[in-house]
N, C-alpha and C. Protein backbone atom coordinates (compact mmCIF):
# COMPACT_ATOMS: atom_id res chain seq x y z
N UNK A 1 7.54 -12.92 -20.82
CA UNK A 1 8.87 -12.45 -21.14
C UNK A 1 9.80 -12.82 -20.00
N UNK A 2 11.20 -12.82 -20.51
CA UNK A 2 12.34 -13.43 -19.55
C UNK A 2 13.50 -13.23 -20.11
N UNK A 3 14.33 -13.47 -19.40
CA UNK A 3 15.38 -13.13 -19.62
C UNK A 3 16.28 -14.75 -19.56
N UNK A 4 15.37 -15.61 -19.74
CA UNK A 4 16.15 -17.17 -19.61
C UNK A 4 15.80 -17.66 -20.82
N UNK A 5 15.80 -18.29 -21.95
CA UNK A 5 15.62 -18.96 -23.20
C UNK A 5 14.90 -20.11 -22.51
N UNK A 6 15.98 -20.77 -21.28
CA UNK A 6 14.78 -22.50 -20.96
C UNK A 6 13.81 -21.86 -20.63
N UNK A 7 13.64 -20.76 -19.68
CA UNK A 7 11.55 -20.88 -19.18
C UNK A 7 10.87 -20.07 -20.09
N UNK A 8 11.77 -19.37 -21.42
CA UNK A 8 11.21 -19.25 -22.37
C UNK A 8 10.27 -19.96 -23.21
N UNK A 9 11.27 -21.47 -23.16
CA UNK A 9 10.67 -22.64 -23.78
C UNK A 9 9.82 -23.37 -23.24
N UNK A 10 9.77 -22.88 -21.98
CA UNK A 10 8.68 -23.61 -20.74
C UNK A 10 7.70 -23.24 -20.85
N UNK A 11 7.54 -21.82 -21.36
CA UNK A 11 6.44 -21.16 -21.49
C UNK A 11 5.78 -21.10 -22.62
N UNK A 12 6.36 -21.45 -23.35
CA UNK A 12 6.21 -22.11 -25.15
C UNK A 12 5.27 -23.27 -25.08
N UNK A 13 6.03 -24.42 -24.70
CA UNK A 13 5.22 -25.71 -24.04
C UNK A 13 3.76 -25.56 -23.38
N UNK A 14 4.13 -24.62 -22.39
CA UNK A 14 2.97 -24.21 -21.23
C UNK A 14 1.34 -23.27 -21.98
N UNK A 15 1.70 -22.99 -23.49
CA UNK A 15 0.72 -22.62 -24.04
C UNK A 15 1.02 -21.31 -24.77
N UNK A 16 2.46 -20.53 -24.15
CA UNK A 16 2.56 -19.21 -24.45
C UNK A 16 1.98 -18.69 -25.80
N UNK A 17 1.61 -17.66 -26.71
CA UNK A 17 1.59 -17.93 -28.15
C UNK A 17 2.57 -16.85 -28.46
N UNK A 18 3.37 -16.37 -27.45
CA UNK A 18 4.39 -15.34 -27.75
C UNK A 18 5.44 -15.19 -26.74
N UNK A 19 7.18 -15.36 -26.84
CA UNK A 19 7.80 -15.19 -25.58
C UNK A 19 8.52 -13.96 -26.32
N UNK A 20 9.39 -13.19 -25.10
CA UNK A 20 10.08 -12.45 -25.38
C UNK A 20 11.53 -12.44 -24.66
N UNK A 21 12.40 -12.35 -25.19
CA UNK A 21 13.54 -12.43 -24.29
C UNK A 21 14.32 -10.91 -23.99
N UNK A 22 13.88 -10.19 -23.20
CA UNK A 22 14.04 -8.94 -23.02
C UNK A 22 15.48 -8.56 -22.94
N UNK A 23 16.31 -9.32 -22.79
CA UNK A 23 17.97 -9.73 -22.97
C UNK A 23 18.54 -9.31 -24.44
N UNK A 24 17.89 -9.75 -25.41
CA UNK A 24 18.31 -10.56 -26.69
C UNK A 24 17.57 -9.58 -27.53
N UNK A 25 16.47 -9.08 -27.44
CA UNK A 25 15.91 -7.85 -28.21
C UNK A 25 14.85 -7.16 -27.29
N UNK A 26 14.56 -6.20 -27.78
CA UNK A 26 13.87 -4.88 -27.74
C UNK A 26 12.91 -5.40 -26.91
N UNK A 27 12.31 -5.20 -25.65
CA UNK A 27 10.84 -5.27 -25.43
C UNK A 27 9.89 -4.42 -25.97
N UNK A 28 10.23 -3.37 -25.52
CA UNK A 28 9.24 -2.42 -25.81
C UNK A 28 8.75 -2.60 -27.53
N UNK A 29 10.08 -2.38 -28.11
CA UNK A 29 10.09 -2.51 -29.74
C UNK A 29 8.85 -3.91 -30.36
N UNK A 30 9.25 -4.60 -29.24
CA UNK A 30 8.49 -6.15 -29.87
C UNK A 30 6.91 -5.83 -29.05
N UNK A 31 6.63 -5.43 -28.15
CA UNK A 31 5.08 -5.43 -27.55
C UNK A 31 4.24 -4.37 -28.42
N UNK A 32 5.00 -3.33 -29.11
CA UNK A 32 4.67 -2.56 -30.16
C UNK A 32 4.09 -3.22 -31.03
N UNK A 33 4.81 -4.01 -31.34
CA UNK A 33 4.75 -5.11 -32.78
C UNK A 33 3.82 -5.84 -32.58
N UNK A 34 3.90 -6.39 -31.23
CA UNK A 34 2.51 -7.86 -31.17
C UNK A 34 1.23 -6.87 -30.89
N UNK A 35 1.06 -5.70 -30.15
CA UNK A 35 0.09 -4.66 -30.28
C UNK A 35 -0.32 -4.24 -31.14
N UNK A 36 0.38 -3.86 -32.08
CA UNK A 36 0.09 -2.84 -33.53
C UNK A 36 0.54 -1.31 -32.67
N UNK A 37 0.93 -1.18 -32.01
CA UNK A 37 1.54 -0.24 -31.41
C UNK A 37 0.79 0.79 -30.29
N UNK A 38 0.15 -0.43 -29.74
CA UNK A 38 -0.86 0.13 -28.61
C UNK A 38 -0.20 -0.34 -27.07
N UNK A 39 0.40 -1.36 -26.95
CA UNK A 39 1.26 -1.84 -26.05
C UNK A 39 -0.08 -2.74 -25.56
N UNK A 40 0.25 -3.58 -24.39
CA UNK A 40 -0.54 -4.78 -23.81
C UNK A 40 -1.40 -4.01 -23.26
N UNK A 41 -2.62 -4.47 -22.89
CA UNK A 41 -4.14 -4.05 -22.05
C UNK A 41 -3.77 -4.50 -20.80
N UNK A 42 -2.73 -5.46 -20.55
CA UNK A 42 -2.07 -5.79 -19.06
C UNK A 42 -0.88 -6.08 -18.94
N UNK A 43 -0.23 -5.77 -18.21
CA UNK A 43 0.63 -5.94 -17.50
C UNK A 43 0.90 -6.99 -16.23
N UNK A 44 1.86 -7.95 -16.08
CA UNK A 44 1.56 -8.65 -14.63
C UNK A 44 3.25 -8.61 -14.41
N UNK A 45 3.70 -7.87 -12.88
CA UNK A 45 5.08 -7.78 -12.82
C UNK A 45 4.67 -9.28 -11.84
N UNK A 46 5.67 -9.71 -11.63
CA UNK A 46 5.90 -11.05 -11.12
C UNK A 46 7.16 -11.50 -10.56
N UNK A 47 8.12 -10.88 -10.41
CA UNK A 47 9.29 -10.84 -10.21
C UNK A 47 9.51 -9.63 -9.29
N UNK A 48 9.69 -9.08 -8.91
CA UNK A 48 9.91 -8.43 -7.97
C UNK A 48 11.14 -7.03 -7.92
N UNK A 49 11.21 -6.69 -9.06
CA UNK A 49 11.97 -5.84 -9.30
C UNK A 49 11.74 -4.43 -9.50
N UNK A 50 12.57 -3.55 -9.09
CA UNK A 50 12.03 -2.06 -9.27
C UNK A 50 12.19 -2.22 -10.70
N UNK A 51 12.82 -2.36 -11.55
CA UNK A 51 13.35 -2.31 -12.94
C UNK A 51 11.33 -2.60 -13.85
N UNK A 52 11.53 -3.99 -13.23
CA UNK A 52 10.18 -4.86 -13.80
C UNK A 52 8.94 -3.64 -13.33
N UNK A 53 8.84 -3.18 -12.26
CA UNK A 53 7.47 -2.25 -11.70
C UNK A 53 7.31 -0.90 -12.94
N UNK A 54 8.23 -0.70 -13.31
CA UNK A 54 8.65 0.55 -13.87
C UNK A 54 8.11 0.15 -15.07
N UNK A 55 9.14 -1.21 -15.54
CA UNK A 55 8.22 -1.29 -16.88
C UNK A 55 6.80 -2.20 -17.29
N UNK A 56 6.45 -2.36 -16.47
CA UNK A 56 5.04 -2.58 -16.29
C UNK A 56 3.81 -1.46 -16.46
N UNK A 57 4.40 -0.43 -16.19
CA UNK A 57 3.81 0.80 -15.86
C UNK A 57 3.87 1.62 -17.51
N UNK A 58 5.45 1.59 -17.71
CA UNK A 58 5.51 2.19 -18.74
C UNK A 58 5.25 1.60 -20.31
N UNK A 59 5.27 0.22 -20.34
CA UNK A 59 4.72 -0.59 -21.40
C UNK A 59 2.89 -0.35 -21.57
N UNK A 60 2.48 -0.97 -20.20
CA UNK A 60 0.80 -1.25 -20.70
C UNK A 60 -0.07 0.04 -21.42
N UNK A 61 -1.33 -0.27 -21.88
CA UNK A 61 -1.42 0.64 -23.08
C UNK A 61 -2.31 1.94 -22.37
N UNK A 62 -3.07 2.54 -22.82
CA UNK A 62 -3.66 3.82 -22.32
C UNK A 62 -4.83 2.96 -21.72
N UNK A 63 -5.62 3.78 -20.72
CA UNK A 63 -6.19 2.94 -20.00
C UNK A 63 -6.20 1.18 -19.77
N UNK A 64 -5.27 0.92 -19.42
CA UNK A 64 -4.80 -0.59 -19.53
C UNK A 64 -4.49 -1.00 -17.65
N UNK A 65 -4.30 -1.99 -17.40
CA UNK A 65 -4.53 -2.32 -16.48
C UNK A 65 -2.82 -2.98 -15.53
N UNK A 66 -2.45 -2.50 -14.44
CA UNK A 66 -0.75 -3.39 -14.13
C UNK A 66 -1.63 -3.81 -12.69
N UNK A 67 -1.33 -5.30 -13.49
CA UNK A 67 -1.30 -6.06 -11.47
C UNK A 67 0.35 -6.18 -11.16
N UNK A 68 0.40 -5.98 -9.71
CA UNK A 68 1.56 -6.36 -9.15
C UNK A 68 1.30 -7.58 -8.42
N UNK A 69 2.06 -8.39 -8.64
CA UNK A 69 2.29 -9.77 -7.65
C UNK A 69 3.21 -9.81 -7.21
N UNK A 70 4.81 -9.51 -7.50
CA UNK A 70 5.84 -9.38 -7.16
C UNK A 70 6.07 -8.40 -5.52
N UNK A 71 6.96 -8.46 -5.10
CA UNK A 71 6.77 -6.97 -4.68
C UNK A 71 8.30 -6.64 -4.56
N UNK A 72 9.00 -5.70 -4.41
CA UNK A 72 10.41 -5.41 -4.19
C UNK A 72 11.13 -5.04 -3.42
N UNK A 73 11.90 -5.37 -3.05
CA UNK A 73 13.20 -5.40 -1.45
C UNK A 73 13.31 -4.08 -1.61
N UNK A 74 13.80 -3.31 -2.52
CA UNK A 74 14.36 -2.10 -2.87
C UNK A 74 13.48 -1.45 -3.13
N UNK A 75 12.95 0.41 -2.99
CA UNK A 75 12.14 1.01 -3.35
C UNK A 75 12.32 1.38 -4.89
N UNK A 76 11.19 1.90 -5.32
CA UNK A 76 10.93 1.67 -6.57
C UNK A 76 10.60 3.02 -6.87
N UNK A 77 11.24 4.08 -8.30
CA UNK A 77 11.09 5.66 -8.06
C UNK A 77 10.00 5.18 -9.46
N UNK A 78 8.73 6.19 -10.08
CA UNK A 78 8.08 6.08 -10.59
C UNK A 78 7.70 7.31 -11.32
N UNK A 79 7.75 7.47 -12.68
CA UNK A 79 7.22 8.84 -12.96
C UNK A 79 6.00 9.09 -13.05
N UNK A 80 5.28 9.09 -11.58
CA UNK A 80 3.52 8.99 -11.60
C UNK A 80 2.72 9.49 -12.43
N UNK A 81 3.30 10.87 -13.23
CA UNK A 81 2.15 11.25 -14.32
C UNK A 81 1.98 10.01 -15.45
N UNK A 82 2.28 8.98 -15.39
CA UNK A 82 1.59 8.06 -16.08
C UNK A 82 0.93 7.58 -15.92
N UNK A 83 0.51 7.33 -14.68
CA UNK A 83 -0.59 7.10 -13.75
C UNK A 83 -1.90 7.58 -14.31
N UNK A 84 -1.93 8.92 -14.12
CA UNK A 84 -2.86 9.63 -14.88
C UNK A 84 -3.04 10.14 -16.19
N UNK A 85 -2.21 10.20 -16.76
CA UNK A 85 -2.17 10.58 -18.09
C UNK A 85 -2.85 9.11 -18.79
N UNK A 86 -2.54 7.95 -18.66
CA UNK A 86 -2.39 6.85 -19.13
C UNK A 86 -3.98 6.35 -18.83
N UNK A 87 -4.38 6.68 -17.40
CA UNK A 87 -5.80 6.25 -17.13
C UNK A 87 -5.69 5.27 -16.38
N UNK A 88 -4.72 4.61 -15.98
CA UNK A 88 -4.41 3.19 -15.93
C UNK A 88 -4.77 2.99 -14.31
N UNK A 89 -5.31 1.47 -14.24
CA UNK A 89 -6.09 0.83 -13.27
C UNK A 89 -4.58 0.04 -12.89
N UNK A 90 -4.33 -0.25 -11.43
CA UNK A 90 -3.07 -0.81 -11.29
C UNK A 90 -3.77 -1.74 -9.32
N UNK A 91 -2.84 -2.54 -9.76
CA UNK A 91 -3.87 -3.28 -8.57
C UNK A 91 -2.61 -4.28 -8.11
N UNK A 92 -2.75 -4.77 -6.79
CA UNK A 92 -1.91 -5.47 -5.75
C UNK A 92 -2.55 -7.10 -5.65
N UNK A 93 -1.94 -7.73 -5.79
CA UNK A 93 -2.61 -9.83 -5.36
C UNK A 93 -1.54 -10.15 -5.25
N UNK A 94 -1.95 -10.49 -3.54
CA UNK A 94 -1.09 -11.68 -3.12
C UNK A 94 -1.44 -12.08 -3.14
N UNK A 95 -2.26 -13.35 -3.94
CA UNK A 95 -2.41 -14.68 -3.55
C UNK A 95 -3.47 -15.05 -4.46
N UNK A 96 -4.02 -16.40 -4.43
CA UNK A 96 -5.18 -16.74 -5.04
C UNK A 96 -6.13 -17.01 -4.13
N UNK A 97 -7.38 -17.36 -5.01
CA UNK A 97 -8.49 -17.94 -4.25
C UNK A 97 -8.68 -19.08 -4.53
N UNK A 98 -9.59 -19.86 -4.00
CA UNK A 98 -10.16 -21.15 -4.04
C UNK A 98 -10.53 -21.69 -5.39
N UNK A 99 -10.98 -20.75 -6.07
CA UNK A 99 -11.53 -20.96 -7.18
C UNK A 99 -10.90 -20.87 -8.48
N UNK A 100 -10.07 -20.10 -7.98
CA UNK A 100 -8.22 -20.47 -9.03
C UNK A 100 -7.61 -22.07 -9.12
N UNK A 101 -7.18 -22.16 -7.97
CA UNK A 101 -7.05 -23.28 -7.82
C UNK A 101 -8.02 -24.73 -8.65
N UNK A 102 -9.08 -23.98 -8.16
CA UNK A 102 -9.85 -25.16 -9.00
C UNK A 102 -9.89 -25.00 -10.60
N UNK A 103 -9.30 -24.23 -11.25
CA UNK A 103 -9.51 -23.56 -12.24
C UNK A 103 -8.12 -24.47 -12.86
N UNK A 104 -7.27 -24.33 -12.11
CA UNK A 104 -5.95 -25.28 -12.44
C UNK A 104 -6.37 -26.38 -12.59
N UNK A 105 -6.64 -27.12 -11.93
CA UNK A 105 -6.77 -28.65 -11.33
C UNK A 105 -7.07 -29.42 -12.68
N UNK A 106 -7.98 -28.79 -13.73
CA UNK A 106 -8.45 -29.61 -14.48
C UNK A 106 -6.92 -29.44 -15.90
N UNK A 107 -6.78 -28.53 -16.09
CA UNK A 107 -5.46 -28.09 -16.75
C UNK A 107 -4.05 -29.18 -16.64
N UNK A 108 -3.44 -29.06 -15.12
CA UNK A 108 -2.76 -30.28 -14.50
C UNK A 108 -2.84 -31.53 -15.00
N UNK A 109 -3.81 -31.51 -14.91
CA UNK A 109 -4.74 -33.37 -15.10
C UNK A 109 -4.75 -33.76 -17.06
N UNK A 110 -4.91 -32.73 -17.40
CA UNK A 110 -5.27 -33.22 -18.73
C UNK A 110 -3.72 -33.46 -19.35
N UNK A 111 -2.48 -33.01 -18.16
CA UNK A 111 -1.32 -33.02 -19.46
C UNK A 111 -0.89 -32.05 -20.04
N UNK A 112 -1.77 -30.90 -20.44
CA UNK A 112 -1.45 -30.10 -21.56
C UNK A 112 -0.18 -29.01 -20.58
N UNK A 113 -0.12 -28.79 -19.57
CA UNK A 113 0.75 -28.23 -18.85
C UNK A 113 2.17 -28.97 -18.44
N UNK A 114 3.09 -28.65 -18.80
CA UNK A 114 4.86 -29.58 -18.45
C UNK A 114 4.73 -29.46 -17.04
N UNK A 115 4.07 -29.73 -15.88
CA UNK A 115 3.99 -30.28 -14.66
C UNK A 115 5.93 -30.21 -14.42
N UNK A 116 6.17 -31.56 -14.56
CA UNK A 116 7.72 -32.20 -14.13
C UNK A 116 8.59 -30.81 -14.68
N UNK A 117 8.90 -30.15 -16.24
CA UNK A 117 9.91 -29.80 -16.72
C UNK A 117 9.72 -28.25 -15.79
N UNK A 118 8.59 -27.83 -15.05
CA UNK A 118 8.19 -26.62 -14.20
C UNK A 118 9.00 -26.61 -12.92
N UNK A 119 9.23 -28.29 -12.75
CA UNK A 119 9.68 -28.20 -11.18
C UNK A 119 11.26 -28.46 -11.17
N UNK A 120 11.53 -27.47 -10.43
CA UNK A 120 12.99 -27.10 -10.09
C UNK A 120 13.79 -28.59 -9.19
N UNK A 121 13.43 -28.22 -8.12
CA UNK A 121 13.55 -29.02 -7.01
C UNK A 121 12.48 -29.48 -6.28
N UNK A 122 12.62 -31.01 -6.35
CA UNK A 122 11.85 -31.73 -5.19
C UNK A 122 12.38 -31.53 -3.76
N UNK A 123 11.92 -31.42 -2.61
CA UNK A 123 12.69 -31.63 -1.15
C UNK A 123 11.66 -32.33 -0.32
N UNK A 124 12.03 -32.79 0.89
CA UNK A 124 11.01 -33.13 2.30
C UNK A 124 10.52 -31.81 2.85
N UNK A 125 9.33 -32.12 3.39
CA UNK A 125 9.06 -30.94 4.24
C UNK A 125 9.87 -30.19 5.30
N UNK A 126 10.74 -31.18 5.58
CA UNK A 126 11.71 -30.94 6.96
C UNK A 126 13.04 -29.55 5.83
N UNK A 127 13.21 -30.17 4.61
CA UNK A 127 14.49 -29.49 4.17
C UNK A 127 13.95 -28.11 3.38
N UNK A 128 11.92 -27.71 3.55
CA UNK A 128 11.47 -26.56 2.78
C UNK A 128 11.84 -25.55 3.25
N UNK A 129 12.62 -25.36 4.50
CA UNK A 129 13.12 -23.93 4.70
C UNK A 129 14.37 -23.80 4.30
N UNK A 130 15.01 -24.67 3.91
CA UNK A 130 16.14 -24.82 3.01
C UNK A 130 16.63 -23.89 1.69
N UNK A 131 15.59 -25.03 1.49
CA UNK A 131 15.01 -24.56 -0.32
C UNK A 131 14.36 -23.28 -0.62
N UNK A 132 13.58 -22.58 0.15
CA UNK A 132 13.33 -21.26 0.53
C UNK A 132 14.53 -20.10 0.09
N UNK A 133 15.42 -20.38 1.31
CA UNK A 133 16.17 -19.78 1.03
C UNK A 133 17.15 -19.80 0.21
N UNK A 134 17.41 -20.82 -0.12
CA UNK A 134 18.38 -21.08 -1.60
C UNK A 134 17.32 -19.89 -2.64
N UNK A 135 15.93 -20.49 -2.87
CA UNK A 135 15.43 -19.64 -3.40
C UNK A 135 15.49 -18.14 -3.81
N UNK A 136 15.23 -17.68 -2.71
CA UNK A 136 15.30 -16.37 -1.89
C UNK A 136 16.54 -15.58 -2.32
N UNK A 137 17.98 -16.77 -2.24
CA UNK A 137 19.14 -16.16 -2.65
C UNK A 137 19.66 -15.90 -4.38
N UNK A 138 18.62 -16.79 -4.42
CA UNK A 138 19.18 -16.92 -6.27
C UNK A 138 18.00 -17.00 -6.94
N UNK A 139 16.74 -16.55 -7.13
CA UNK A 139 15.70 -16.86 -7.54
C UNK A 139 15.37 -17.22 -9.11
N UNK A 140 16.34 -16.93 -9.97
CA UNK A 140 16.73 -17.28 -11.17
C UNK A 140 16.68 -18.66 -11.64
N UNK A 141 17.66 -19.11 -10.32
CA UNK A 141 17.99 -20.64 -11.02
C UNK A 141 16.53 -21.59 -10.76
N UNK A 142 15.52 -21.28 -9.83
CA UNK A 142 13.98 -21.66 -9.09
C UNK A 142 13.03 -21.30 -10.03
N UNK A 143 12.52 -22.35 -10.32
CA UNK A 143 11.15 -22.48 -11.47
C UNK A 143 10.19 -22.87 -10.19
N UNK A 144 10.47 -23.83 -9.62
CA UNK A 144 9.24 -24.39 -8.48
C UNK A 144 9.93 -25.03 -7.88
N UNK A 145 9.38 -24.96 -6.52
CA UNK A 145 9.81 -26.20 -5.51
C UNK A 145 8.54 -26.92 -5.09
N UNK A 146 8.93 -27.77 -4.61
CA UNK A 146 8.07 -29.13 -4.84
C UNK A 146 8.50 -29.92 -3.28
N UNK A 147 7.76 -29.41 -2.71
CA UNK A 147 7.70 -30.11 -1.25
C UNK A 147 7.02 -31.23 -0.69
N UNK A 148 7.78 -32.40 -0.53
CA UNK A 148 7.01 -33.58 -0.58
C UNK A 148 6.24 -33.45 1.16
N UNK A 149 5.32 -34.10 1.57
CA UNK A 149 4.89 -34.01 3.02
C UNK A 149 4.82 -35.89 3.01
């Protein structure tokens, strides 16, 4: 889900079998719908928003699971009895492992992933703290950066 129609369509391409444009209609209303009205078994916030943490929490289904990857500048208020009421397993990753990676590699290679239409900006290594922060400032307009060495 997004709030952009293009990485909507990126994500269409990229395999999605469902986008949502949380802008344009209902989330909750529509994860009902693709559930049968159990809501998702996961959750992944990814963006970094108190808004997004909240509804991560409050979407996924009864004992269901929220990873956070994101994390947020701003604190984030939470109505914790969902926590428990809900059952719900909620877990922190920064990062991947080795074996992710390799898990990609073959994906990449075959094509079936839009590689090029993913990447935002190319730069030199010299101009990646640049691009960082352009990032950093507008993270919207940033699909990927692509740092040549």
């Amino acid at each position: 889900m997004d709030v952009d129609d293009a990485k909507l369509a990126l994500a269409r391409k990229a395999g999605a079998a469902e986008v949502i444009n949380s802008k344009t209609e209902s989330l909750h209303d529509r994860l009902q719908q693709l559930t049968k009205g159990d809501g998702p078994s996961v959750t992944i916030e990814a963006v970094g928003l108190p808004e997004t943490f909240v509804v991560a929490v409050n979407e996924v289904c009864f004992a269901g699971r929220v990873v956070y990857i994101g994390y947020a500048k701003n604190p984030v208020s939470y109505e914790t009895k969902y926590f428990v009421m809900k059952e719900l397993d909620i877990l922190g990753s920064r990062g991947a492992m080795r074996q992710d990676f390799e898990d990609v590699i073959p994906v990449v290679e075959s094509g079936r992933y839009p590689v090029a239409e993913t990447i935002t900006q190319t730069v030199p290594f010299a101009q990646a703290g640049a691009a960082l922060q352009g990032w950093s400032a507008d993270p919207a307009k940033i699909t990927k950066i692509h740092v040549t060495l």
